[in-house]
Protein backbone atom coordinates (compact mmCIF):
# COMPACT_ATOMS: atom_id res chain seq x y z
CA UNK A 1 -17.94 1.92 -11.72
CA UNK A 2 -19.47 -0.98 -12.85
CA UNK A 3 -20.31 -2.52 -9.53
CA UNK A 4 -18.71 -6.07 -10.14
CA UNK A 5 -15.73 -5.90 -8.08
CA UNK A 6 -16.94 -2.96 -5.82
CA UNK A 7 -15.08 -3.79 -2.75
CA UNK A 8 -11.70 -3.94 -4.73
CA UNK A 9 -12.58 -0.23 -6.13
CA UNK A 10 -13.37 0.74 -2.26
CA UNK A 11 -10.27 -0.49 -1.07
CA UNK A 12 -8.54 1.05 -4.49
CA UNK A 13 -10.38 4.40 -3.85
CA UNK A 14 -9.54 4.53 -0.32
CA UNK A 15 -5.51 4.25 -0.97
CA UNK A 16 -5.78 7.05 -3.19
CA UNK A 17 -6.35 9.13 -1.06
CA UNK A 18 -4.15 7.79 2.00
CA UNK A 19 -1.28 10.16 3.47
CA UNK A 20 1.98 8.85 4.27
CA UNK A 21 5.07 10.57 6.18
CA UNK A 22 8.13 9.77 7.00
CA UNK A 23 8.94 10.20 11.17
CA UNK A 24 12.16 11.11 12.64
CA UNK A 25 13.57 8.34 13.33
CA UNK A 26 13.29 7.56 9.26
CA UNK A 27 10.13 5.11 9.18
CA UNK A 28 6.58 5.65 7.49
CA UNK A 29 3.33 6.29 9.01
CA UNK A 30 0.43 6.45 6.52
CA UNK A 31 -3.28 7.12 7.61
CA UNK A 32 -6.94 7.06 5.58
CA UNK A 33 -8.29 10.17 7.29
CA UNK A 34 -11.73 9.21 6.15
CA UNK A 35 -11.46 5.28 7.68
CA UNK A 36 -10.56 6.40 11.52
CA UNK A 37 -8.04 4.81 12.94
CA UNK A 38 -6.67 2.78 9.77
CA UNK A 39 -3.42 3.78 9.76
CA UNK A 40 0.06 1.73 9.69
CA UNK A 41 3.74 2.06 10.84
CA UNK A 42 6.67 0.38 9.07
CA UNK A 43 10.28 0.93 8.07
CA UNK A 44 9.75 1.69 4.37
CA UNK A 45 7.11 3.54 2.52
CA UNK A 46 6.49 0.31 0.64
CA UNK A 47 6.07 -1.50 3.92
CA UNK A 48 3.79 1.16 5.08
CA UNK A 49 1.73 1.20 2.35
CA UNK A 50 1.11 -2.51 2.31
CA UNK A 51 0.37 -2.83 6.03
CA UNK A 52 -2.28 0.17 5.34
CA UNK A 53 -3.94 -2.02 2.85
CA UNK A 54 -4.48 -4.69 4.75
CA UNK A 55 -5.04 -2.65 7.89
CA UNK A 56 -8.16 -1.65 5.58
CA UNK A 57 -9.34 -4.39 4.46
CA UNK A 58 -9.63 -6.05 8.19
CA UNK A 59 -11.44 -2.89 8.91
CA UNK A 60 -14.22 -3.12 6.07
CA UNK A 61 -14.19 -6.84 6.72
CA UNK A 62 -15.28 -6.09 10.61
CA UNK A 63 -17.21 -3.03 10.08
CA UNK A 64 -19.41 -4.91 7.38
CA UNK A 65 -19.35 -8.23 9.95
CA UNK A 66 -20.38 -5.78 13.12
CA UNK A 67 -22.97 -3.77 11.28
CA UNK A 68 -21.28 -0.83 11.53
CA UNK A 69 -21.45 2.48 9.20
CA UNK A 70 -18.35 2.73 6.46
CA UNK A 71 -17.86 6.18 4.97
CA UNK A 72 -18.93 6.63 1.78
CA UNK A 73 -15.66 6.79 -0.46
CA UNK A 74 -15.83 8.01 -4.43
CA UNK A 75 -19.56 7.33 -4.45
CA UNK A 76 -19.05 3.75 -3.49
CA UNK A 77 -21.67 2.78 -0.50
CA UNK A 78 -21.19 -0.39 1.16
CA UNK A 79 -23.38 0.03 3.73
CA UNK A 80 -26.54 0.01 1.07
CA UNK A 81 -28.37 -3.22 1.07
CA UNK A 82 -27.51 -5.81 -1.56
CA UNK A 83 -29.70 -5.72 -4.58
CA UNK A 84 -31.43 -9.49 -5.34
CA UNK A 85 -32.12 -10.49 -9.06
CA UNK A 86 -35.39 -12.73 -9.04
CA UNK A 87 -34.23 -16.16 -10.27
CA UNK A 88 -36.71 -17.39 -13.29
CA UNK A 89 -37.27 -20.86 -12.91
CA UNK A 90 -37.48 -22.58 -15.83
């Protein structure tokens, strides 16, 4: 991980390792056990999928905004402050 696009390799990492299954009545639920309560319901797996993504990414986008503590997924911490180059003025 090279740390230049880490949220995209969060949100990548995350999917990995989402669950999906198919419900009686023939649509999808999928789930990121380690992000509760991200989880999506749609007609197709497709669908599903896509609606969990973006389920996601509102919840890292309001967990980051509210402060709140995001589990630590493949090694990638985004609840560890920001590191700040100096800036040599020339």
């Amino acid at each position: 991980m090279n740390g230049r696009y880490i949220l995209s390799e969060y949100v990548e990492e995350a999917m990995a390792s989402a669950s999906y299954d198919k419900l009686e009545d023939g649509t999808f639920s999928g789930r990121i056990a380690q992000c509760p309560g991200v989880v999506a319901f749609e007609k197709s797996l497709r669908q599903c999928e896509e609606e969990l993504r973006s389920t996601l990414e509102e919840w890292i986008l309001l967990g980051l905004q509210m402060g709140h503590k995001l589990p630590v997924i493949a090694g990638i911490d985004l609840n560890a402050e920001p590191t700040r180059e100096p800036v040599d003025a020339l």
